[in-house]
Protein backbone atom coordinates (compact mmCIF):
# COMPACT_ATOMS: atom_id res chain seq x y z
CA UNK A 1 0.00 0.00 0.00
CA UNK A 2 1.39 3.36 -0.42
CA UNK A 3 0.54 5.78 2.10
CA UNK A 4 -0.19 9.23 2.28
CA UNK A 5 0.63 10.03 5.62
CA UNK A 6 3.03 13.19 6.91
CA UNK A 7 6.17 12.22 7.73
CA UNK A 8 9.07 14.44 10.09
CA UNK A 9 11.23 14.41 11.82
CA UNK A 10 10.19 13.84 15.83
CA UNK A 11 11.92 17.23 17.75
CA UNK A 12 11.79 15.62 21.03
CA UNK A 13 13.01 11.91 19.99
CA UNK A 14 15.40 10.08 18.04
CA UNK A 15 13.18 8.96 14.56
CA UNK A 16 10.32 10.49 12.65
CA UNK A 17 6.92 11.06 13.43
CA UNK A 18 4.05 9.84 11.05
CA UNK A 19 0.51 11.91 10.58
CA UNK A 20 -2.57 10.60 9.16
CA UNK A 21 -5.13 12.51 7.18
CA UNK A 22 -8.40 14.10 8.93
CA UNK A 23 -10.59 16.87 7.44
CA UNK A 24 -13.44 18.83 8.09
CA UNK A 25 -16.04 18.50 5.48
CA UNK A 26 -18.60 20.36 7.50
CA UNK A 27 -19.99 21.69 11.11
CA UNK A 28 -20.30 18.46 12.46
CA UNK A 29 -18.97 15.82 9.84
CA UNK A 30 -14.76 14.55 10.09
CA UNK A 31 -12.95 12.33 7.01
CA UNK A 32 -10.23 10.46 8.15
CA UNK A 33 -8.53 9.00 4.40
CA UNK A 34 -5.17 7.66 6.02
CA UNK A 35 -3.51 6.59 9.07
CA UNK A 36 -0.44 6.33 10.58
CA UNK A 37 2.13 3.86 9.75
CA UNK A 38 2.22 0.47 11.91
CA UNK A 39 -1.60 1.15 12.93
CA UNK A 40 -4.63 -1.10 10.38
CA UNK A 41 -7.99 -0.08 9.89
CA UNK A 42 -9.99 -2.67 12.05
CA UNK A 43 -7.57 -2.08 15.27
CA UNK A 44 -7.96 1.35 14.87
CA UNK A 45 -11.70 1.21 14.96
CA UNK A 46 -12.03 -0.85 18.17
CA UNK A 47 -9.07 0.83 20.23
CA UNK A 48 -10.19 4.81 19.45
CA UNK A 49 -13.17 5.31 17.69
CA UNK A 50 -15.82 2.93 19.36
CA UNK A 51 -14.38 4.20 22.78
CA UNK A 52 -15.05 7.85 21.71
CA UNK A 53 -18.97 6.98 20.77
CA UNK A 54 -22.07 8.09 23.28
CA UNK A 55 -23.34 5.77 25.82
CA UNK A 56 -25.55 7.73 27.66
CA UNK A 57 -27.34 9.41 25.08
CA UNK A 58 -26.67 11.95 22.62
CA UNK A 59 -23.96 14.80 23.27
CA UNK A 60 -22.19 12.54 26.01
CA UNK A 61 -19.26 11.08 24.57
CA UNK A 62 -16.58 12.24 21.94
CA UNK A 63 -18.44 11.37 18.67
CA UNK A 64 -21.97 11.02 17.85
CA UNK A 65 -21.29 8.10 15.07
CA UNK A 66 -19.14 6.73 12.38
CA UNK A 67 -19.39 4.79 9.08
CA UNK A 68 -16.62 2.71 7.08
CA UNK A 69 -16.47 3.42 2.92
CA UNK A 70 -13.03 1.81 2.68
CA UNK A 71 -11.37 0.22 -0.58
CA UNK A 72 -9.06 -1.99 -0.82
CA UNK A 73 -6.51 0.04 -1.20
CA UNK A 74 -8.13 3.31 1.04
CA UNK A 75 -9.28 3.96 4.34
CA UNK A 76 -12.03 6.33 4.70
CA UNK A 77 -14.12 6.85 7.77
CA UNK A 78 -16.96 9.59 8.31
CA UNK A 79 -17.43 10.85 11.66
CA UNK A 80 -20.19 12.76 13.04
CA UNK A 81 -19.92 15.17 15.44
CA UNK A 82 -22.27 18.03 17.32
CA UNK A 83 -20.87 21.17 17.01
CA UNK A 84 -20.02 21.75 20.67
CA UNK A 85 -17.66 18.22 19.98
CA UNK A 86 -16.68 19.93 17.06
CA UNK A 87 -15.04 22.85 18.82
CA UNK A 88 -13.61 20.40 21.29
CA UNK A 89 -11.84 18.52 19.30
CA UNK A 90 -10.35 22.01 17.16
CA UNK A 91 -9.35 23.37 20.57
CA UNK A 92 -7.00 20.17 21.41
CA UNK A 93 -6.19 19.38 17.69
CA UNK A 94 -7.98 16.80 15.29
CA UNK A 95 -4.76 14.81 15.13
CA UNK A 96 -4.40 15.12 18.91
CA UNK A 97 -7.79 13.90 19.35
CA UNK A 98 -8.49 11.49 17.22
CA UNK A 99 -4.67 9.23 17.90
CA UNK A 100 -3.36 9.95 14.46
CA UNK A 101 0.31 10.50 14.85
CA UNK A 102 2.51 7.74 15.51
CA UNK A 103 6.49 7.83 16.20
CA UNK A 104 8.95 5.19 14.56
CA UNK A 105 12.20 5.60 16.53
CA UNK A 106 15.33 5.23 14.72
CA UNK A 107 17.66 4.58 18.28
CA UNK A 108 17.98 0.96 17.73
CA UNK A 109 17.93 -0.42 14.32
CA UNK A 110 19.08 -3.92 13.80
CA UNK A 111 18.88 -5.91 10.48
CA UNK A 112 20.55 -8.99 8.61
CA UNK A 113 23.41 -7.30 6.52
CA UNK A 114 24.03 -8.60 3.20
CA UNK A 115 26.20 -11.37 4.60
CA UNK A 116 23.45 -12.71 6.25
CA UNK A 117 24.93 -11.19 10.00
CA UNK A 118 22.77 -9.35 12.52
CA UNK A 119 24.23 -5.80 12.46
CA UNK A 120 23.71 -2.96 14.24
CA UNK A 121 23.22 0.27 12.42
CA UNK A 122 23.94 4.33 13.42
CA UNK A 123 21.09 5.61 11.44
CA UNK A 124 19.05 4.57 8.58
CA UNK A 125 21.69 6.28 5.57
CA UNK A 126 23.94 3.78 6.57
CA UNK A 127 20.90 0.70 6.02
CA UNK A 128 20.62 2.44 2.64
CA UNK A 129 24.54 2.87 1.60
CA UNK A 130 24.61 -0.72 2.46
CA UNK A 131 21.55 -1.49 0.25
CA UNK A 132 22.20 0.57 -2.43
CA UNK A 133 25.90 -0.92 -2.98
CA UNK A 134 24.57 -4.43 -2.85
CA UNK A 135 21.77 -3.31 -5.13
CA UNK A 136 24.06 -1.94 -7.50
CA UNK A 137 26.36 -5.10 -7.30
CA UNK A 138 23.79 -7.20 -8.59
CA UNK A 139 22.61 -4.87 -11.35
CA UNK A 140 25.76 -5.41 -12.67
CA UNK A 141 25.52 -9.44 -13.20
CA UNK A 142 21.50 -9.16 -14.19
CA UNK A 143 23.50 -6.78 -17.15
CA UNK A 144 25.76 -9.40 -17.36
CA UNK A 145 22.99 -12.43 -17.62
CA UNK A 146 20.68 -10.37 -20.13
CA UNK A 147 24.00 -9.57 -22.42
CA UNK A 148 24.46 -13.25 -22.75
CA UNK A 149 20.59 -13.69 -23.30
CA UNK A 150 20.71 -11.52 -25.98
CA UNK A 151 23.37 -12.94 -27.61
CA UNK A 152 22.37 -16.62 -27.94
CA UNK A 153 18.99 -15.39 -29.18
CA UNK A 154 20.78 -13.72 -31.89
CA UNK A 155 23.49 -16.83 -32.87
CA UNK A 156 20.30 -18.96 -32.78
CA UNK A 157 19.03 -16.82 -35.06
CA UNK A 158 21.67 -16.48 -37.51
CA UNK A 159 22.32 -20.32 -37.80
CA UNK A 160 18.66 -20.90 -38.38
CA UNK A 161 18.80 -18.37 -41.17
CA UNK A 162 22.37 -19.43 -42.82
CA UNK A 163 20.52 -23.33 -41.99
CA UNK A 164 17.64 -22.50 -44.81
CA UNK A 165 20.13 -20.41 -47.04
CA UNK A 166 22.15 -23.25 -47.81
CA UNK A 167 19.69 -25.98 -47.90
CA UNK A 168 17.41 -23.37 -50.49
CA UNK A 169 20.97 -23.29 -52.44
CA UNK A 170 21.69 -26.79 -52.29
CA UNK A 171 24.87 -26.73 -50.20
CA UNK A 172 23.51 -28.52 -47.82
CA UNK A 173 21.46 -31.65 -48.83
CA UNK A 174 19.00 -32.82 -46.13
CA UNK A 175 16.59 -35.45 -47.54
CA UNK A 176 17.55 -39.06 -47.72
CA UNK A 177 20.30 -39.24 -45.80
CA UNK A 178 21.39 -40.93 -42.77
CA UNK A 179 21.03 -38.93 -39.67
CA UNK A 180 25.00 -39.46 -38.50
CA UNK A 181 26.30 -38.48 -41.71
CA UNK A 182 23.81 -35.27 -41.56
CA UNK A 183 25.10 -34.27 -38.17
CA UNK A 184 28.51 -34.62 -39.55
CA UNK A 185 27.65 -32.22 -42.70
CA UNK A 186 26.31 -29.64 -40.24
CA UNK A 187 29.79 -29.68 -38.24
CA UNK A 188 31.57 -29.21 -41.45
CA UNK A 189 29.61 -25.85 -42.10
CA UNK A 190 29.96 -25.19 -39.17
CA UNK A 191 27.04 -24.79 -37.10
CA UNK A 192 26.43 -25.95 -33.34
CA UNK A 193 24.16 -27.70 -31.03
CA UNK A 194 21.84 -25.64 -28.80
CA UNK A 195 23.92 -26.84 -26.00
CA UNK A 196 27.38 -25.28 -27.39
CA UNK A 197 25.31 -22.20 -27.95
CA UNK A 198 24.23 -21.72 -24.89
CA UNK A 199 26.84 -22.66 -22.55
CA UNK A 200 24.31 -25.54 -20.96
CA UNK A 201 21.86 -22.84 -19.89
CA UNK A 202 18.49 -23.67 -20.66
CA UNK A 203 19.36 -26.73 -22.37
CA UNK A 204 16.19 -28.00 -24.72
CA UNK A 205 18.01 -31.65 -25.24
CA UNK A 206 19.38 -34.05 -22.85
CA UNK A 207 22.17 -35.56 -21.94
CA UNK A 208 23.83 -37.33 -24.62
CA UNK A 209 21.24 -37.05 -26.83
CA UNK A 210 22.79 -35.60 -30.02
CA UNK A 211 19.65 -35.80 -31.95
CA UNK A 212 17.58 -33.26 -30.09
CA UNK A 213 20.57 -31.20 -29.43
CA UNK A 214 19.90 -30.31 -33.19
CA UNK A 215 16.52 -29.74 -33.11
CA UNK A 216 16.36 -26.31 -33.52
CA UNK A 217 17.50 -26.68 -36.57
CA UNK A 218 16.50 -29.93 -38.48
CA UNK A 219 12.78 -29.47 -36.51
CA UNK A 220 12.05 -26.46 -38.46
CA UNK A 221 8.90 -28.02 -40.66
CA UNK A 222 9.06 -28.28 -44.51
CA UNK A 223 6.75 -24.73 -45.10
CA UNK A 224 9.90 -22.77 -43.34
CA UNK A 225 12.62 -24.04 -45.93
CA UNK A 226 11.67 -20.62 -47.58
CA UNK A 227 13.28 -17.36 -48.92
CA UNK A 228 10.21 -15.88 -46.92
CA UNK A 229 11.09 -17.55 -43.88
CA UNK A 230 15.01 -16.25 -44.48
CA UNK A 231 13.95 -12.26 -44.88
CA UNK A 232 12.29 -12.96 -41.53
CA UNK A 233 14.66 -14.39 -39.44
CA UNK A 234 16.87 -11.84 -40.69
CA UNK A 235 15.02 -8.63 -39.64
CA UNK A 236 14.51 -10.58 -36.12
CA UNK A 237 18.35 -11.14 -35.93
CA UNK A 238 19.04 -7.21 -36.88
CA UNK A 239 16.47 -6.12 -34.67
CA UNK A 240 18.02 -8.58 -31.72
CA UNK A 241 21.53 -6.63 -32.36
CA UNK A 242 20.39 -3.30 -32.16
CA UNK A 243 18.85 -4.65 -28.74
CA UNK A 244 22.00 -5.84 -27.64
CA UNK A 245 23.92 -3.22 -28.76
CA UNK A 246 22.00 -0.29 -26.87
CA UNK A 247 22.21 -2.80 -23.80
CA UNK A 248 26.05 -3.16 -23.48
CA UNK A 249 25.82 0.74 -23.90
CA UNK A 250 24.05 1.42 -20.96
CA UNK A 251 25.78 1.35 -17.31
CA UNK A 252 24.07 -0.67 -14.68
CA UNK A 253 23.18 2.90 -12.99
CA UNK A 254 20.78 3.64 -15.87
CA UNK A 255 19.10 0.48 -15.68
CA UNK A 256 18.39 1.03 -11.54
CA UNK A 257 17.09 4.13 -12.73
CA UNK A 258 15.28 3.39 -15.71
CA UNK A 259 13.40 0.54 -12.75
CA UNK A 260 12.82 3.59 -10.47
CA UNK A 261 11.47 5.60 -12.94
CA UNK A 262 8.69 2.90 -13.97
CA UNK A 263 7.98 1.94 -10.49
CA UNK A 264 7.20 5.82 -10.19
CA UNK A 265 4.84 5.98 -13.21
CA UNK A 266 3.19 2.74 -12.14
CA UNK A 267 2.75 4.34 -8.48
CA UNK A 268 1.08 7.35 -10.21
CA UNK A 269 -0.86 5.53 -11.95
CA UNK A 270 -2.15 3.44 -8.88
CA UNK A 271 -2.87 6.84 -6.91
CA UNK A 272 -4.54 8.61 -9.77
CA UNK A 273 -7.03 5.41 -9.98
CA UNK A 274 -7.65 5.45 -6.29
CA UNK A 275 -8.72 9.40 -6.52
CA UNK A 276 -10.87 8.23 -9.29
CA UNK A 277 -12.43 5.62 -7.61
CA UNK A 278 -12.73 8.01 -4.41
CA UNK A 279 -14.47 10.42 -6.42
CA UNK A 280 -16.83 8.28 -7.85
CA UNK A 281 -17.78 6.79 -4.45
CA UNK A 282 -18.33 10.50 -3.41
CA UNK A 283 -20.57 11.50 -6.06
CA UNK A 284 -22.89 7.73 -5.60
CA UNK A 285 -22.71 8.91 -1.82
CA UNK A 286 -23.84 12.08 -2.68
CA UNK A 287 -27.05 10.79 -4.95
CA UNK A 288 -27.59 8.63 -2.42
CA UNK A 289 -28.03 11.07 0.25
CA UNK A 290 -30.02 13.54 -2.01
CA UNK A 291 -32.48 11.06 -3.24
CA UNK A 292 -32.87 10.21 0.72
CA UNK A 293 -33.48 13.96 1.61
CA UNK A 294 -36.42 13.99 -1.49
CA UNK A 295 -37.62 10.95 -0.18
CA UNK A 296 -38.11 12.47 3.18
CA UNK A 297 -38.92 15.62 1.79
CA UNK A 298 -41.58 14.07 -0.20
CA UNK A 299 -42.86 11.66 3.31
CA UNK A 300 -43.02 14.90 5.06
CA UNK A 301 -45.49 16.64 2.04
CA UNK A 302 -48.05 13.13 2.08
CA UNK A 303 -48.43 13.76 5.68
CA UNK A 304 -48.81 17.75 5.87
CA UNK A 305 -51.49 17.62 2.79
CA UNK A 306 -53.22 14.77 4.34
CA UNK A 307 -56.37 15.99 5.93
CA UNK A 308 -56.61 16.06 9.66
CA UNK A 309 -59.17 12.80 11.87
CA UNK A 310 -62.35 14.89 12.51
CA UNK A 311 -62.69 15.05 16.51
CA UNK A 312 -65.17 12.65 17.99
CA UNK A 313 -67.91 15.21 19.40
CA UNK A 314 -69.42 14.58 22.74
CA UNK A 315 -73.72 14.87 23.31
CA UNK A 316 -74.88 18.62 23.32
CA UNK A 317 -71.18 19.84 21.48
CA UNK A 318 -71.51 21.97 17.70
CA UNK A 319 -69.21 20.94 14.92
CA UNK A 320 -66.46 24.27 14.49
CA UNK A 321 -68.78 25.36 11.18
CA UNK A 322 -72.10 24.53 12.90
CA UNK A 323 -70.15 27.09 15.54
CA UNK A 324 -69.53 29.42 13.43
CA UNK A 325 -72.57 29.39 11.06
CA UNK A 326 -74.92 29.87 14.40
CA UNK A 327 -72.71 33.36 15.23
CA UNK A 328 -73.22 34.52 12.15
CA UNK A 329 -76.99 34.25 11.99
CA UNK A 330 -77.03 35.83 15.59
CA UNK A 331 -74.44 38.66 14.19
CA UNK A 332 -77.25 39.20 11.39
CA UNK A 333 -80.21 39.07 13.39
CA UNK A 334 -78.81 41.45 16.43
CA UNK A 335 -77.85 43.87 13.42
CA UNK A 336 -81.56 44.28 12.25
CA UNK A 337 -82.77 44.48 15.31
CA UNK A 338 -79.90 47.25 16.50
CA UNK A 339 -78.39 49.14 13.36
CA UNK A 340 -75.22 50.62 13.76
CA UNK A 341 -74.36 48.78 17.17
CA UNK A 342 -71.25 46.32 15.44
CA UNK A 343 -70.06 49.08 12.88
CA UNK A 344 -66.23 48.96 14.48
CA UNK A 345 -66.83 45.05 13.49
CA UNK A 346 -69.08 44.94 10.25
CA UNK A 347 -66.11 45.99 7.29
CA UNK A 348 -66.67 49.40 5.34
CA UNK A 349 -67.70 49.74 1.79
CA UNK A 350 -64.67 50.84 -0.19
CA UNK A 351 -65.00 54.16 -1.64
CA UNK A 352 -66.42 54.96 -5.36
CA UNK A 353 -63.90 54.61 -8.29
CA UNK A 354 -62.22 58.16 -9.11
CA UNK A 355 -64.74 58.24 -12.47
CA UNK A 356 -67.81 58.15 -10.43
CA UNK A 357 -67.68 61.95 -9.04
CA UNK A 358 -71.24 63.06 -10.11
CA UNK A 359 -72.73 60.23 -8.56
CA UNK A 360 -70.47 60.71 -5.58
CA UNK A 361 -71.82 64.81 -5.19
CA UNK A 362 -75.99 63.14 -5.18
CA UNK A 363 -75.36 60.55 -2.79
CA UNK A 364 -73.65 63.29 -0.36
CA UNK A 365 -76.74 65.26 -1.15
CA UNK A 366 -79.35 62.53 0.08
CA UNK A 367 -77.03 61.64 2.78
CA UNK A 368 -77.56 65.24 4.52
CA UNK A 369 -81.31 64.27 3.70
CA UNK A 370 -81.40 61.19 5.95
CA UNK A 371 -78.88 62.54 8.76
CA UNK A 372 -82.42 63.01 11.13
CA UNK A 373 -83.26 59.10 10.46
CA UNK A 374 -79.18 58.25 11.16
CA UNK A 375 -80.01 60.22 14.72
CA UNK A 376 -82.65 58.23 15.50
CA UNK A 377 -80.16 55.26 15.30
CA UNK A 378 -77.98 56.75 17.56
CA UNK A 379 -80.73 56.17 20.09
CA UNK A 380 -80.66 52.69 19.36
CA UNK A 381 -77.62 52.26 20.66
CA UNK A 382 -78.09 53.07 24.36
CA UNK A 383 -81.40 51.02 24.50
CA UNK A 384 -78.70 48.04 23.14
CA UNK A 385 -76.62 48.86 25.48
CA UNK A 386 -78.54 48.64 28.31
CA UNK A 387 -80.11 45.31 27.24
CA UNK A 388 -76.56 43.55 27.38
CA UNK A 389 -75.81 45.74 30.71
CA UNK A 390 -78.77 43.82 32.24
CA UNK A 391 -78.21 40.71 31.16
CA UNK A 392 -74.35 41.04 32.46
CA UNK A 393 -75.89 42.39 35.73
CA UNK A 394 -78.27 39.13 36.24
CA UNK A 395 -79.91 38.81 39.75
CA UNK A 396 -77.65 41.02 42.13
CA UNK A 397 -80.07 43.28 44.25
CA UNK A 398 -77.65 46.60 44.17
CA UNK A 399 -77.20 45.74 40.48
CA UNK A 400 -81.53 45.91 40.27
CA UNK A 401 -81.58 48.94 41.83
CA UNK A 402 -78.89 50.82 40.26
CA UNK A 403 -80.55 49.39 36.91
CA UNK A 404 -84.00 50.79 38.11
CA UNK A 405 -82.23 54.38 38.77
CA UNK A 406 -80.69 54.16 35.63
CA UNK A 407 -84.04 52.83 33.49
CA UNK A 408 -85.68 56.03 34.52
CA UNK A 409 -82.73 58.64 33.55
CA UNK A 410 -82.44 56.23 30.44
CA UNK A 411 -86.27 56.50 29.84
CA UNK A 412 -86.47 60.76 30.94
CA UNK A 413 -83.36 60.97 27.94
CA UNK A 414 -85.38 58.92 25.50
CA UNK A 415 -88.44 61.02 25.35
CA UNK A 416 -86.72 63.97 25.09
CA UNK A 417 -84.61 63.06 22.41
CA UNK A 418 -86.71 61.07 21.03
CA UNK A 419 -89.08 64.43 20.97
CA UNK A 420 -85.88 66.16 19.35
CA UNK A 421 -85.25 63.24 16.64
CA UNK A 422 -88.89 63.74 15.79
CA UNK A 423 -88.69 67.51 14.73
CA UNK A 424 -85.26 66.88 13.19
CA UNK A 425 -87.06 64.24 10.96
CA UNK A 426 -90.24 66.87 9.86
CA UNK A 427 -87.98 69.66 9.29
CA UNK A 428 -86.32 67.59 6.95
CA UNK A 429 -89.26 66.59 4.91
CA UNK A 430 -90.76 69.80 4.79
CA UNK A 431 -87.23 71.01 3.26
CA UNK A 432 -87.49 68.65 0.99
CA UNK A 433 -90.99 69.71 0.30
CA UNK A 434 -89.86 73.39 -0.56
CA UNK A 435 -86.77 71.61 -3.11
């Protein structure tokens, strides 16, 4: 695996000191996407995290909850926090809090050495002087074993080709003859067993067995005893040199690096398809949680728009519009029988559109004619008053009397405005009379 962590030097200690990765994606949500070296994802879980949940309800513990959305190659755990946890754990340090810094002391570092002997090492640049010479040593005989490689591919190439030259031009004569005697023509021109060829590395034939020892050659079937077959082997042998060639020109340095270089791209490679697959397991998480929240959302609307369980009513109880279509029948029946006693309640009639003034100017005019009838309302409205005042007052002796005392004044102030209302009203008609 190849981690991600932060890694420094420790001030107060002998080593380096690792850091995972946290991050706040929001008021009370936490990402951890690495640890520290030495410590695995399931350990980590039980020893710090499930200690840190609440037990007692919410807000008592460290963290609220936690889910896993690791890889195989990734760790990824999102926390959830409240925000007064939240500020907690920024006041003592999210790598503080949440155990993600590990050391890895470098006092006492002992290893094989090449020779196979424990050894004790200063520091870890002497571990890799040591490795890097032996490392270099051997890139110098895996130069030396692909040379050699290289060039028995190429000899075995060039006899196979010069093998079908001269049996296309007849100098060397393969059918109908005794297998000794052909063995012995191929030694005369020259050629050699695989075995010669290769030193007796990765030997095809066996021991003593001179007849497959010359397979390569005489096994070739009858369809390859071509000039066809010749042009071929030839551009395989010339591209074979030119391999070889650029080979013994490079020093076993290049080749180490040339390794590292491709072990780098590879690595890159590997990280940018983990981001990839990160980001793709954010944006799934992300539907996820929105088609949730419209799920919800749409749960919550069902509910709201369903109508609300008419109450059970009890004997003698009115429905709320039985309720309210009694009051208004009383509103309009205590309005006929006393005019102008509700007008702070009854709304007013909005006034005339600004087009209208003519019509405006006569209504004025036969308001001023009925102002003696509006007077006689006015009247009403102590005689209403008094009715309610009554019934409020119910049996209570004083509240008789003082209703007696004030029946008379009420009745001595009626006649004589009534008597007043009265000549208001004629002088009004006769003026309309004389009009």
């Amino acid at each position: 695996m190849h981690f991600t962590v932060t890694r420094t030097r420790s001030p107060d200690k002998v080593g380096y000191e690792s850091v995972g990765v946290i991050e706040k994606r929001g008021p009370t949500t936490l990402e951890i996407t690495e640890l520290p070296i030495k410590k695995w994802t399931q350990d980590y879980k039980e020893a710090v995290l499930q200690p840190m949940l609440s037990t007692d309800g919410p807000g008592t513990g460290q963290i609220e909850d936690f889910k896993e959305c690791h890889t195989e190659v990734t760790v990824h755990f999102i926390i959830t926090v409240t925000e007064e946890q939240m500020k907690a754990h920024e006041y003592i340090g999210l790598e503080k809090s949440f155990k993600l810094r590990s050391s890895l002391s470098t006092n006492n570092m002992i290893f094989f050495d090449k020779d196979g002997k424990i050894k004790r090492y200063a520091d870890e640049r002497n571990i890799l002087e040591e490795f890097a010479e032996l490392r270099l040593e051997y890139y110098h005989k895996r130069k030396a074993h692909l040379v050699k490689v290289l060039r028995i591919e190429a000899e075995i190439l060039a006899a196979k080709a010069r093998f079908i030259q001269e049996v296309i031009d007849e100098k060397l004569k393969v059918k109908n003859r005794k297998k000794d005697v052909l063995i012995e023509d191929l030694r005369k021109h020259g050629f050699k067993t695989l075995r010669e060829i290769t030193e007796g590395e990765e030997v095809d034939a066996s021991e003593g067995s001179q007849g497959k020892a010359w397979e390569y050659l005489l096994g070739m079937p009858i369809w390859s005893l071509t000039a066809e077959r010749v042009a071929n082997l030839l551009a395989q042998l010339k591209e074979k040199q030119a391999e070889l060639h650029k080979l013994e020109c490079t020093a076993p340095e290049e080749l180490w690096e040339t390794d590292l270089n491709e072990i780098l791209t590879e690595l890159n490679a590997l990280e940018a398809r983990g981001r990839a697959a990160l980001a793709e397991e954010k944006v799934a998480q992300k539907r996820a949680a929105l088609s949730s929240a419209q799920a919800s959302k749409k749960a919550k609307t069902a509910v709201s728009s369903a109508p609300l369980p008419t109450p059970a009513l009890g004997p003698g109880q009115l429905s709320t519009t039985a309720l309210a279509e009694m009051q208004e029948r009383q509103l309009k029946l205590t309005l006929s029988e006393f005019p102008g006693l509700f007008n702070d309640m009854v709304p007013k009639k909005p006034p005339p559109p600004p087009g209208l003034e003519k019509l405006t100017r006569s209504a004025a005019a036969a308001g001023k004619a009925e102002e003696g009838a509006e007077e006689g309302e006015e009247t009403v409205k102590p005689r209403a008053k008094a009715f309610f005042e009554k019934k409020a007052r119910g049996t209570d002796p004083k509240a008789k009397a003082k209703g007696k005392a004030a029946k008379g004044a009420r009745a001595r102030g009626r006649g004589a405005g009534g008597r007043g209302a009265k000549a208001k009203a004629v002088k009004g008609v006769r003026g309309r009379g004389k009009k």
